[in-house]
PDB file of N, CA and C in Angstrom:
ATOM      1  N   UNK A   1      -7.500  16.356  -1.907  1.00  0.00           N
ATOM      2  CA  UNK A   1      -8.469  16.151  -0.853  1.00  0.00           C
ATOM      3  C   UNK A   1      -7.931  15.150   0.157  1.00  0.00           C
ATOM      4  N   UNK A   2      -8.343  15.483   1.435  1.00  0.00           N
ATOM      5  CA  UNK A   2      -7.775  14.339   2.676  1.00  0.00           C
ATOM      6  C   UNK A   2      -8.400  12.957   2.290  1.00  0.00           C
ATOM      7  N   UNK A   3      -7.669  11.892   2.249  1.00  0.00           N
ATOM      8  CA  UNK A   3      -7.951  10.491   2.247  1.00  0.00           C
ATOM      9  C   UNK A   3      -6.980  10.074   3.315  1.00  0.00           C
ATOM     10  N   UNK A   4      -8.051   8.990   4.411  1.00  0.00           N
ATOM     11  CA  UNK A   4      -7.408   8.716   4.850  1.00  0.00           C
ATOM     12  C   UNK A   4      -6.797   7.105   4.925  1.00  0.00           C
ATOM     13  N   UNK A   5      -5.867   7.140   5.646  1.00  0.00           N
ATOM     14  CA  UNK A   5      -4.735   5.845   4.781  1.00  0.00           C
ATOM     15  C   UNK A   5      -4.720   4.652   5.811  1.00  0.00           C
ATOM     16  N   UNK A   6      -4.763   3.324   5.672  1.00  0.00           N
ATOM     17  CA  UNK A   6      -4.667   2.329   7.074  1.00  0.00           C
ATOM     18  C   UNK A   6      -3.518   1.879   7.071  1.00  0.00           C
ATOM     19  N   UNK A   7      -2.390   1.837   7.874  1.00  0.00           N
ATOM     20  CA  UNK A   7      -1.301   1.276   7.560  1.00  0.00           C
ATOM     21  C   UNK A   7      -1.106  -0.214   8.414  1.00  0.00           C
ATOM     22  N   UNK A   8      -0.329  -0.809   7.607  1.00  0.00           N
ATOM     23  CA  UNK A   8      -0.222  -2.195   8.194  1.00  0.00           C
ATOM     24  C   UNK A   8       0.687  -2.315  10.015  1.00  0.00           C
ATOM     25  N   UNK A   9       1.065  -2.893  10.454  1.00  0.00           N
ATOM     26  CA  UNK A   9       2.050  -3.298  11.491  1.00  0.00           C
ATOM     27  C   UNK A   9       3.195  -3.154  10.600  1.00  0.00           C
ATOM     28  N   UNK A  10       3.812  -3.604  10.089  1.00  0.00           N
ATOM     29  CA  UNK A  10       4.800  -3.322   9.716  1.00  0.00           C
ATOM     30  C   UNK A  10       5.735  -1.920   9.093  1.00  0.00           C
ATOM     31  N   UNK A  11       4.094  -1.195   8.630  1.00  0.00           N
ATOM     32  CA  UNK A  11       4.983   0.021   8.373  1.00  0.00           C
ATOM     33  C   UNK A  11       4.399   1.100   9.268  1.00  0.00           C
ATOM     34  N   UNK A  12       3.985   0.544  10.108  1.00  0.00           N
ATOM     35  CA  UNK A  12       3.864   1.783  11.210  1.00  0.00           C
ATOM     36  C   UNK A  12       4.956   2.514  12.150  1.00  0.00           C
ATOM     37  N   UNK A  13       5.942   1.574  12.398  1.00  0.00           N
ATOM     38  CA  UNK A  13       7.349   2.571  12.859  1.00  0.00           C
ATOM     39  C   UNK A  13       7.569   3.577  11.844  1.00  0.00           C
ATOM     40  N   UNK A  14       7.093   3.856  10.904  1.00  0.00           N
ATOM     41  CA  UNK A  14       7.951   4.654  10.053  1.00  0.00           C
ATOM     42  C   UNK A  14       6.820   5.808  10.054  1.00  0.00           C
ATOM     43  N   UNK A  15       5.991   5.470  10.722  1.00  0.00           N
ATOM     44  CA  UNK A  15       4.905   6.521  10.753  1.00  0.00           C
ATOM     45  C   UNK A  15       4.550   7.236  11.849  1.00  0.00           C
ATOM     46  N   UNK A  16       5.398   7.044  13.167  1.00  0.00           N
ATOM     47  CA  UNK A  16       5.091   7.100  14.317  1.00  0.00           C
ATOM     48  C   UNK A  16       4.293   6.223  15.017  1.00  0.00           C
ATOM     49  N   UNK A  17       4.038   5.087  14.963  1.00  0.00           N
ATOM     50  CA  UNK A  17       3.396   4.560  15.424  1.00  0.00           C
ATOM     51  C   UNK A  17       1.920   3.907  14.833  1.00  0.00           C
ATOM     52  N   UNK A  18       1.603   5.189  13.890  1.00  0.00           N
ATOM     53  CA  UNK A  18       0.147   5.605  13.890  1.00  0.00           C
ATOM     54  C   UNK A  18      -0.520   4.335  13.032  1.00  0.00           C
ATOM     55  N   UNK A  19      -1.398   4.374  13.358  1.00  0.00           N
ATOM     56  CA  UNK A  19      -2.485   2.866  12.640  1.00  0.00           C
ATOM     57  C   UNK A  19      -3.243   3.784  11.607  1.00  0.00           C
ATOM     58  N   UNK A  20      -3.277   4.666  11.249  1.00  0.00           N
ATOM     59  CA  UNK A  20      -4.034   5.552  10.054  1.00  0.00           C
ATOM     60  C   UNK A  20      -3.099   6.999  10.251  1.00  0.00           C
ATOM     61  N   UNK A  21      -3.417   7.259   8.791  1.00  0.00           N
ATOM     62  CA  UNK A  21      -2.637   8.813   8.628  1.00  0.00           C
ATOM     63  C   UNK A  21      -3.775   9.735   7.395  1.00  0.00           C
ATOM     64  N   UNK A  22      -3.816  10.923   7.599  1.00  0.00           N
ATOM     65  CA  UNK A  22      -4.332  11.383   6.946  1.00  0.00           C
ATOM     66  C   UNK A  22      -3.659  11.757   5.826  1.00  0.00           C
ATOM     67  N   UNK A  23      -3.857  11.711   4.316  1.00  0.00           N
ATOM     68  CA  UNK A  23      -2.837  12.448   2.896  1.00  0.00           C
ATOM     69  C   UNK A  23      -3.890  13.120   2.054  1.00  0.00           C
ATOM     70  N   UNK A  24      -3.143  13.880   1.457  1.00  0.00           N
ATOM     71  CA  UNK A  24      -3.864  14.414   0.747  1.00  0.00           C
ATOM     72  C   UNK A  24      -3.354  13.993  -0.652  1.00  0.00           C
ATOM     73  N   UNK A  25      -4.619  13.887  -1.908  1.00  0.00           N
ATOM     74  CA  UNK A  25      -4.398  13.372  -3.104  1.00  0.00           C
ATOM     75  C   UNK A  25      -5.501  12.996  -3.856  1.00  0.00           C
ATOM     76  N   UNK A  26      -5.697  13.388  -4.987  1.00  0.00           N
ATOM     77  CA  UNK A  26      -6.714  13.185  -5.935  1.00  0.00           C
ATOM     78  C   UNK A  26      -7.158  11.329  -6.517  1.00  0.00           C
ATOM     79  N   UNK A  27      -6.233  11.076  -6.521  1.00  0.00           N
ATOM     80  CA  UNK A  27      -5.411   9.320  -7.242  1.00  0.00           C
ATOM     81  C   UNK A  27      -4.822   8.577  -5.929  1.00  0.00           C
ATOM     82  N   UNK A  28      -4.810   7.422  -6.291  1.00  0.00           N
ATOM     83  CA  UNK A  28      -4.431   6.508  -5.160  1.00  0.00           C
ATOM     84  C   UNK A  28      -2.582   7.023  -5.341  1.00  0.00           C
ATOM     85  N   UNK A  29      -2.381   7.502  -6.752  1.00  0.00           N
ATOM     86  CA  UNK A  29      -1.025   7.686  -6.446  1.00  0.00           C
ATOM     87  C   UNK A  29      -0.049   8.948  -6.003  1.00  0.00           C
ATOM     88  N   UNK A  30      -1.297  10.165  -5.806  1.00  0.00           N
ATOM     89  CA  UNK A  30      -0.992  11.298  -4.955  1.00  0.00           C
ATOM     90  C   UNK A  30      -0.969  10.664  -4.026  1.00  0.00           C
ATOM     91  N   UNK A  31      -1.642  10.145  -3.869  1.00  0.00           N
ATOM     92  CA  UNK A  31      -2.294  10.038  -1.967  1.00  0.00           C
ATOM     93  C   UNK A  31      -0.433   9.192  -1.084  1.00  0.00           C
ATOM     94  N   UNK A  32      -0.366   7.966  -1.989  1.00  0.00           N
ATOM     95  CA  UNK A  32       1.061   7.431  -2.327  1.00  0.00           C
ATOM     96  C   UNK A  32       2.031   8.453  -2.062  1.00  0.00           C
ATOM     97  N   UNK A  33       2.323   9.266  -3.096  1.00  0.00           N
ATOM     98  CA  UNK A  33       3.321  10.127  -3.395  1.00  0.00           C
ATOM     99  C   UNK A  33       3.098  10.993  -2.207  1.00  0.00           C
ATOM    100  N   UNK A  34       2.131  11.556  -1.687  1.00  0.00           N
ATOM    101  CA  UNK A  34       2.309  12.082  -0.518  1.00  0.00           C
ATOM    102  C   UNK A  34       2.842  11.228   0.730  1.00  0.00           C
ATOM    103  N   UNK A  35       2.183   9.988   1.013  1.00  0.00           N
ATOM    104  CA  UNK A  35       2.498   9.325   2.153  1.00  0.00           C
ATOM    105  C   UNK A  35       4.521   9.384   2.066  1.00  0.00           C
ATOM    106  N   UNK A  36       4.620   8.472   1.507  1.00  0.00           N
ATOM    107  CA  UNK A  36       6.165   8.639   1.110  1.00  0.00           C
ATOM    108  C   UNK A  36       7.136   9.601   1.558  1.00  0.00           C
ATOM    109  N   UNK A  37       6.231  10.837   0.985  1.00  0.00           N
ATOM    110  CA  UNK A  37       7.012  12.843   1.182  1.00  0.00           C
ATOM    111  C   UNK A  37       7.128  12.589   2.635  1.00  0.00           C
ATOM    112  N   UNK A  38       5.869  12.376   3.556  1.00  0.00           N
ATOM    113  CA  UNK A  38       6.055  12.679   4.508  1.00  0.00           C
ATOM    114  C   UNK A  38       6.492  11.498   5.518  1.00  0.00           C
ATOM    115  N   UNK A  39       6.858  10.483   4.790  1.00  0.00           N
ATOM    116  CA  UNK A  39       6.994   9.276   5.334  1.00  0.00           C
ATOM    117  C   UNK A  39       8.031   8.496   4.828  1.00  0.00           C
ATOM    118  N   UNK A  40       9.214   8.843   4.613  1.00  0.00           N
ATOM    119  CA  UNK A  40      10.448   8.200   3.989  1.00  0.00           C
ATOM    120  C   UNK A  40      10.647   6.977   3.903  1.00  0.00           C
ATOM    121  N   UNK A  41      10.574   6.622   5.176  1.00  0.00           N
ATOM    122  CA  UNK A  41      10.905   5.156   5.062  1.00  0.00           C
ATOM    123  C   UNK A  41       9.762   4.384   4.560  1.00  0.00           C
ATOM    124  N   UNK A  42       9.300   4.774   4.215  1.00  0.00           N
ATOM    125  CA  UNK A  42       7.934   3.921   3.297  1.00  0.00           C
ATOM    126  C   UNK A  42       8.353   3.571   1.793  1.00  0.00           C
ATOM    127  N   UNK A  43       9.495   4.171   1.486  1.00  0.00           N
ATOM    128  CA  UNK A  43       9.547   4.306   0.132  1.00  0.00           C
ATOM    129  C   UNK A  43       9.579   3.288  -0.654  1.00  0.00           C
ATOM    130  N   UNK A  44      10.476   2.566  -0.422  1.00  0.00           N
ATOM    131  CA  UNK A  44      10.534   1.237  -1.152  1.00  0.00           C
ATOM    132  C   UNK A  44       9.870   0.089  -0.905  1.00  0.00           C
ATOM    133  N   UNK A  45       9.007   0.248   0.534  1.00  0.00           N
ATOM    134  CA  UNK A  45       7.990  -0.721   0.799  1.00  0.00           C
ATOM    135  C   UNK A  45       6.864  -0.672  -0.057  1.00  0.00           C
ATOM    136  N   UNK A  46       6.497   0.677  -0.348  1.00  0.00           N
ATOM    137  CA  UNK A  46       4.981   1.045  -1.209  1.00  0.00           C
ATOM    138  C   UNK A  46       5.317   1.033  -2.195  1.00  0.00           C
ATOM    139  N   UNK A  47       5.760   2.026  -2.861  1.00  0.00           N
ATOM    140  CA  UNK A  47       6.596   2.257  -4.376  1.00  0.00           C
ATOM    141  C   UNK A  47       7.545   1.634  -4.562  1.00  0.00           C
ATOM    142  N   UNK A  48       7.768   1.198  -5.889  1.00  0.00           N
ATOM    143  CA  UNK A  48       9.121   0.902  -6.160  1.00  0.00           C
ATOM    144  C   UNK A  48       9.973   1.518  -7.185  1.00  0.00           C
ATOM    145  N   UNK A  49      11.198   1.669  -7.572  1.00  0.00           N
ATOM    146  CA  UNK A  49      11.896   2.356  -8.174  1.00  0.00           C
ATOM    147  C   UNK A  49      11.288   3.070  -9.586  1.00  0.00           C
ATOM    148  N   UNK A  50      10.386   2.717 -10.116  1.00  0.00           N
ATOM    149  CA  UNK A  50       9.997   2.796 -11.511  1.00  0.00           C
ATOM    150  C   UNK A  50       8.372   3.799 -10.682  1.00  0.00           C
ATOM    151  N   UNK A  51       7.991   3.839  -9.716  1.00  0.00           N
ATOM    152  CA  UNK A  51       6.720   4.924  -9.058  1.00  0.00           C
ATOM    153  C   UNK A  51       5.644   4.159  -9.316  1.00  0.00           C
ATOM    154  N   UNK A  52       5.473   2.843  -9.233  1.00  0.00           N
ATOM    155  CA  UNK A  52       4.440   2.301  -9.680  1.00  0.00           C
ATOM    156  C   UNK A  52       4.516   1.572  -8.350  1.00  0.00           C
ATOM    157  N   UNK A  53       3.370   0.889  -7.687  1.00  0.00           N
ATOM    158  CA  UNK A  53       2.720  -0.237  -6.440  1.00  0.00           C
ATOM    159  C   UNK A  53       4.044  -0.854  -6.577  1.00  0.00           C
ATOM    160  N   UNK A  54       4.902  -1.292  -5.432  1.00  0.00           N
ATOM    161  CA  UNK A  54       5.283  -2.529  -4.867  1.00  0.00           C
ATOM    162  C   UNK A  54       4.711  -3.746  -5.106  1.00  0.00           C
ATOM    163  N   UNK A  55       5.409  -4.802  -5.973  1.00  0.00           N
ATOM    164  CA  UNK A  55       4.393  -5.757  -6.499  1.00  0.00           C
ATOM    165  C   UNK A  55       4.445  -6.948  -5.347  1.00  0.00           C
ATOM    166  N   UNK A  56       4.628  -6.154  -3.690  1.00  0.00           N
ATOM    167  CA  UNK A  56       4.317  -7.404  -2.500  1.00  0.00           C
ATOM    168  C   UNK A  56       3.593  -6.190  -1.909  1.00  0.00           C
ATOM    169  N   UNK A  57       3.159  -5.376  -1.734  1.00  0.00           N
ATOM    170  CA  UNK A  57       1.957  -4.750  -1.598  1.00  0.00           C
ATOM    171  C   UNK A  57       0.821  -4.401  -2.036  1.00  0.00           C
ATOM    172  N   UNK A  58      -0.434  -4.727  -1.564  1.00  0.00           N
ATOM    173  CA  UNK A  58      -1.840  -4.863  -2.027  1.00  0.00           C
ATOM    174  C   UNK A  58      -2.400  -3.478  -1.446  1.00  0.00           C
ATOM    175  N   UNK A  59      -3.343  -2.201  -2.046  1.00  0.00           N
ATOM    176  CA  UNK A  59      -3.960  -1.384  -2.270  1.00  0.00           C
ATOM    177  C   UNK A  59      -5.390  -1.460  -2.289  1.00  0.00           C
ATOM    178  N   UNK A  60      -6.077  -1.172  -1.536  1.00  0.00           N
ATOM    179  CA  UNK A  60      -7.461  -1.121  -1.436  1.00  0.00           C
ATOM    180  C   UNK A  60      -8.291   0.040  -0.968  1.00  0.00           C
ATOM    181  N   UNK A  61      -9.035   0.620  -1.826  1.00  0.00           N
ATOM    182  CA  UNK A  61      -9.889   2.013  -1.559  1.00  0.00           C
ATOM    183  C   UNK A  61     -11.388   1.078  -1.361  1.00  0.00           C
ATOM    184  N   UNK A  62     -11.441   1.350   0.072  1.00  0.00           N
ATOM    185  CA  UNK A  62     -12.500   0.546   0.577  1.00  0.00           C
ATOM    186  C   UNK A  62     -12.316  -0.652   0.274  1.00  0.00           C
ATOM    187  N   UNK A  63     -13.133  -1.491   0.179  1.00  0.00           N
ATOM    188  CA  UNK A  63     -12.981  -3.001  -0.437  1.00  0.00           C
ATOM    189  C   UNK A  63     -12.620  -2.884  -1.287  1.00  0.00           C
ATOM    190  N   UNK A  64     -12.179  -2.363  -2.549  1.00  0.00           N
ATOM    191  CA  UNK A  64     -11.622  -2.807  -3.806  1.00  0.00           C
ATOM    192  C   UNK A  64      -9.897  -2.816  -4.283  1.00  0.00           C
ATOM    193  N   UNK A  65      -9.644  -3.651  -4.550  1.00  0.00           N
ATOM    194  CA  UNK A  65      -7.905  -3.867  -4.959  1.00  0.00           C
ATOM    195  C   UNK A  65      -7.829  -2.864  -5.689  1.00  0.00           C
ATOM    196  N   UNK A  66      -7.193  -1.959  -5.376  1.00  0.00           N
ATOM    197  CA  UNK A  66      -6.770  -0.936  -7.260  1.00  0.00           C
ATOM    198  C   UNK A  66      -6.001  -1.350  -8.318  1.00  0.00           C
ATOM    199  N   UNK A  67      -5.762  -2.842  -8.299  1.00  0.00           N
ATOM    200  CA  UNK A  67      -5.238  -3.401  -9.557  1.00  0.00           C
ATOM    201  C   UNK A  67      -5.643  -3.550 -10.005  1.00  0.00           C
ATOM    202  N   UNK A  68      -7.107  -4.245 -10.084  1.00  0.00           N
ATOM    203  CA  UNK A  68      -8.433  -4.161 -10.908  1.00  0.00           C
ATOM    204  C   UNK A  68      -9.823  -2.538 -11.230  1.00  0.00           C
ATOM    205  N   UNK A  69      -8.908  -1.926 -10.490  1.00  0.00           N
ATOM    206  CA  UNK A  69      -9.502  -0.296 -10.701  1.00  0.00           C
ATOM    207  C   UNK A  69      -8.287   0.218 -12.007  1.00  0.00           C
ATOM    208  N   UNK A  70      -8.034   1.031 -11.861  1.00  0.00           N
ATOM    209  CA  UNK A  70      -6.815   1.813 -12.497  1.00  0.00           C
ATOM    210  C   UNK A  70      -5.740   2.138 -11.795  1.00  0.00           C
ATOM    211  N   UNK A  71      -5.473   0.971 -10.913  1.00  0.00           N
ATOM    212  CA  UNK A  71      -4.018   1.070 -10.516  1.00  0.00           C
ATOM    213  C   UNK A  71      -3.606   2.786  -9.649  1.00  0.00           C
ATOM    214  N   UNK A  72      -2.737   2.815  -9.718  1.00  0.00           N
ATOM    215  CA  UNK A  72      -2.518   4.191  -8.928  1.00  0.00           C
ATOM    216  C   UNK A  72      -2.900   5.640  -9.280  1.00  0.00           C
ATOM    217  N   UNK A  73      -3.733   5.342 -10.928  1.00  0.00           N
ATOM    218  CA  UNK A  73      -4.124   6.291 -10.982  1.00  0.00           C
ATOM    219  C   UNK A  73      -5.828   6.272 -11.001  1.00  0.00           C
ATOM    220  N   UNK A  74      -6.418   5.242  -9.881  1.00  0.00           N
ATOM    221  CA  UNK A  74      -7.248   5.503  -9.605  1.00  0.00           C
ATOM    222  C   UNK A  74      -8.229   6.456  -8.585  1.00  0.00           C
ATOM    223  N   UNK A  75      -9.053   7.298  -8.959  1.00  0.00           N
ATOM    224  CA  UNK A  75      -9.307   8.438  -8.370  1.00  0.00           C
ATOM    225  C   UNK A  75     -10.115   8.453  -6.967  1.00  0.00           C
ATOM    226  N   UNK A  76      -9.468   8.988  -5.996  1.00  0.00           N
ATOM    227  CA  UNK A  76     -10.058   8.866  -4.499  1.00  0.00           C
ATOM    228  C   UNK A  76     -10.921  10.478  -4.047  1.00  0.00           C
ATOM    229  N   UNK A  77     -11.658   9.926  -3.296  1.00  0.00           N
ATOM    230  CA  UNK A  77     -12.782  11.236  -2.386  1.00  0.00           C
ATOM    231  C   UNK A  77     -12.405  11.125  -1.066  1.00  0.00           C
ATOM    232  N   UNK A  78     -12.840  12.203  -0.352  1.00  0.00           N
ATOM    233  CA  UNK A  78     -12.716  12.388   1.011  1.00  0.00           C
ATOM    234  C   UNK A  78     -13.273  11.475   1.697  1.00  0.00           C
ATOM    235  N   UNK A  79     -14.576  10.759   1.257  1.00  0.00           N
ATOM    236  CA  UNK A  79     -15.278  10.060   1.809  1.00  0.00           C
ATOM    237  C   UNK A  79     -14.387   8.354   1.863  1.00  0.00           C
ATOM    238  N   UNK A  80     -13.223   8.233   1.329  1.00  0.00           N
ATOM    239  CA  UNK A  80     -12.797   6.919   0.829  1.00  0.00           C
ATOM    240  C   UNK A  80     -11.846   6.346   2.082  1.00  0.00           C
ATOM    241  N   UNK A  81     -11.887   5.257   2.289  1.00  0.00           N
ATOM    242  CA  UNK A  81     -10.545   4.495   2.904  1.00  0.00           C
ATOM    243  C   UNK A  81      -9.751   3.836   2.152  1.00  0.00           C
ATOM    244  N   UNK A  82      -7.788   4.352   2.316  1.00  0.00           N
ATOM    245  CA  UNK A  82      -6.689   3.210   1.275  1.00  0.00           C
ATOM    246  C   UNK A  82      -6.246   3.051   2.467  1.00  0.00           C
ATOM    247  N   UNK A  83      -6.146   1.698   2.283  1.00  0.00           N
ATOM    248  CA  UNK A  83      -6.004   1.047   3.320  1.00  0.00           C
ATOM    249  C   UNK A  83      -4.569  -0.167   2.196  1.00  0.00           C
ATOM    250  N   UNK A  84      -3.384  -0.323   2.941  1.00  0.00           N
ATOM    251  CA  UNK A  84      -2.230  -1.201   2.500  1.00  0.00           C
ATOM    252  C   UNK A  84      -1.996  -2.571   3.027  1.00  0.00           C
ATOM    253  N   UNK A  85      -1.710  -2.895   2.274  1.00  0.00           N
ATOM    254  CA  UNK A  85      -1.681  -4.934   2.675  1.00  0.00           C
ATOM    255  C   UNK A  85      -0.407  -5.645   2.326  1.00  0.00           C
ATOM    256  N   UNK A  86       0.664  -5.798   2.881  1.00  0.00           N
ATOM    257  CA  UNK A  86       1.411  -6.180   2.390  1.00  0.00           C
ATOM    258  C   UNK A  86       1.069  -7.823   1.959  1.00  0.00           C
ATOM    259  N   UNK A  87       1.594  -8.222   1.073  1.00  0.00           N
ATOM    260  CA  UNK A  87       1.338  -9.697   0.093  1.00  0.00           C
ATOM    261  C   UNK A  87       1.672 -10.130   1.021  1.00  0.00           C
ATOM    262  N   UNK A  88       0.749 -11.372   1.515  1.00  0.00           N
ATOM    263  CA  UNK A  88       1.283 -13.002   1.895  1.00  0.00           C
ATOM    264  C   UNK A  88       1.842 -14.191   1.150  1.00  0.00           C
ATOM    265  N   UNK A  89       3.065 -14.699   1.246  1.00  0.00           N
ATOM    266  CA  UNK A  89       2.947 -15.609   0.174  1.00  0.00           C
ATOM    267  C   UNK A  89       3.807 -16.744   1.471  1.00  0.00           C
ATOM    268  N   UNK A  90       4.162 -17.721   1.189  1.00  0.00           N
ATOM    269  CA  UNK A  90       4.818 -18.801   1.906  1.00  0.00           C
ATOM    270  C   UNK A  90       4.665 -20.044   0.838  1.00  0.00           C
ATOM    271  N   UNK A  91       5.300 -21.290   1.808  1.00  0.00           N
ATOM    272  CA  UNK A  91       5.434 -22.432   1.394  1.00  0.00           C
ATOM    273  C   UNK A  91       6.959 -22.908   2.201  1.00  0.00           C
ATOM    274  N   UNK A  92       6.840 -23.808   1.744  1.00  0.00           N
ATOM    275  CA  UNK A  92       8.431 -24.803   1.593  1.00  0.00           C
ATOM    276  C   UNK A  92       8.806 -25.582   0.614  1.00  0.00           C
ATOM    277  N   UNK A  93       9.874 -25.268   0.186  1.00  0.00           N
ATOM    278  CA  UNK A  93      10.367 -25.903  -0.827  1.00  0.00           C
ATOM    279  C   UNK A  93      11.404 -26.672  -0.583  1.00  0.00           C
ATOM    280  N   UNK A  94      11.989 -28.258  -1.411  1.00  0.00           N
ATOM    281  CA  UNK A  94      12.604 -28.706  -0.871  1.00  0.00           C
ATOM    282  C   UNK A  94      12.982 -29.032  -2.504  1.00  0.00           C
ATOM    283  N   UNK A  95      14.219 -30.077  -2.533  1.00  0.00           N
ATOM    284  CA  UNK A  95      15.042 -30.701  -4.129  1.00  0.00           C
ATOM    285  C   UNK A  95      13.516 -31.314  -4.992  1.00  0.00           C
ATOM    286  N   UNK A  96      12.400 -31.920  -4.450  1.00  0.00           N
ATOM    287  CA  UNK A  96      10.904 -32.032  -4.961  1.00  0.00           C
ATOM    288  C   UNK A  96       9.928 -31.095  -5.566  1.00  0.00           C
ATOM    289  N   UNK A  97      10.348 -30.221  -4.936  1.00  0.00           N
ATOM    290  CA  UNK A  97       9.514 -28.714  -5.505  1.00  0.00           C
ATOM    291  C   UNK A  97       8.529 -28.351  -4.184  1.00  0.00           C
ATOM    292  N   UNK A  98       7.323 -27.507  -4.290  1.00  0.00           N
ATOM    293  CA  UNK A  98       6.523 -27.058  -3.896  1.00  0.00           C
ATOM    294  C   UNK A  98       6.090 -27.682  -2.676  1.00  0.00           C
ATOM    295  N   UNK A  99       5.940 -27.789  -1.220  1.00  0.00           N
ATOM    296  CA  UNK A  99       5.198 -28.719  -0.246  1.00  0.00           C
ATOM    297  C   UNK A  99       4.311 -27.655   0.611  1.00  0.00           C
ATOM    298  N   UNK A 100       3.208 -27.959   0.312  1.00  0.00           N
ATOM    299  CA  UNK A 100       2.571 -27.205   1.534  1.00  0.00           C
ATOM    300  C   UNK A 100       2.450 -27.715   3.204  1.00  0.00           C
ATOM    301  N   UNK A 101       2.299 -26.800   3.906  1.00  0.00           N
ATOM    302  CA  UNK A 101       2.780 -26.990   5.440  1.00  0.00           C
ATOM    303  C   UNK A 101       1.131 -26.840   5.948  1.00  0.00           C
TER     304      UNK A 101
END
């Protein structure tokens, strides 16, 4: 079924541009496995070698993380938004350890 997908700034060159794409897929990880097919350069940003989430990308069908759902094989409707987040993380570190800015 069509779900449609929000993509971040960053992986929108690889999409044409586009700020949403339509995929088709039962599971957050059809829907995945499709984006990818038709979207190459996505590959190693979303998925990673083993077909499981990118563990610096965040997944959300509507408001909810699918790490706390069933992960990629959680099940999507037409009616749903996955929408991708790539992880924020930062800091500075110095010979002290940890400093926040």
């Amino acid at each position: 079924m069509p779900v449609k997908v929000n993509l971040p700034t960053v992986l929108r060159p690889h999409a044409g541009g586009e700020r949403t794409v339509v995929m088709d897929g039962a599971t957050v990880g059809e829907v995945l496995t499709a984006l990818v097919a038709q979207y190459p350069g996505m590959a190693g940003q979303v998925i990673d070698d083993s077909g499981t989430l990118h563990k610096f990308v965040n997944v959300y069908i509507n408001d909810d993380d699918v790490r706390y759902l069933s992960g990629i094989d959680t099940p999507v409707s037409s009616s749903d938004e996955l929408s991708i987040l790539p992880a924020v993380a930062g800091g500075a570190v110095d010979a002290g350890g940890l400093h926040p800015r």
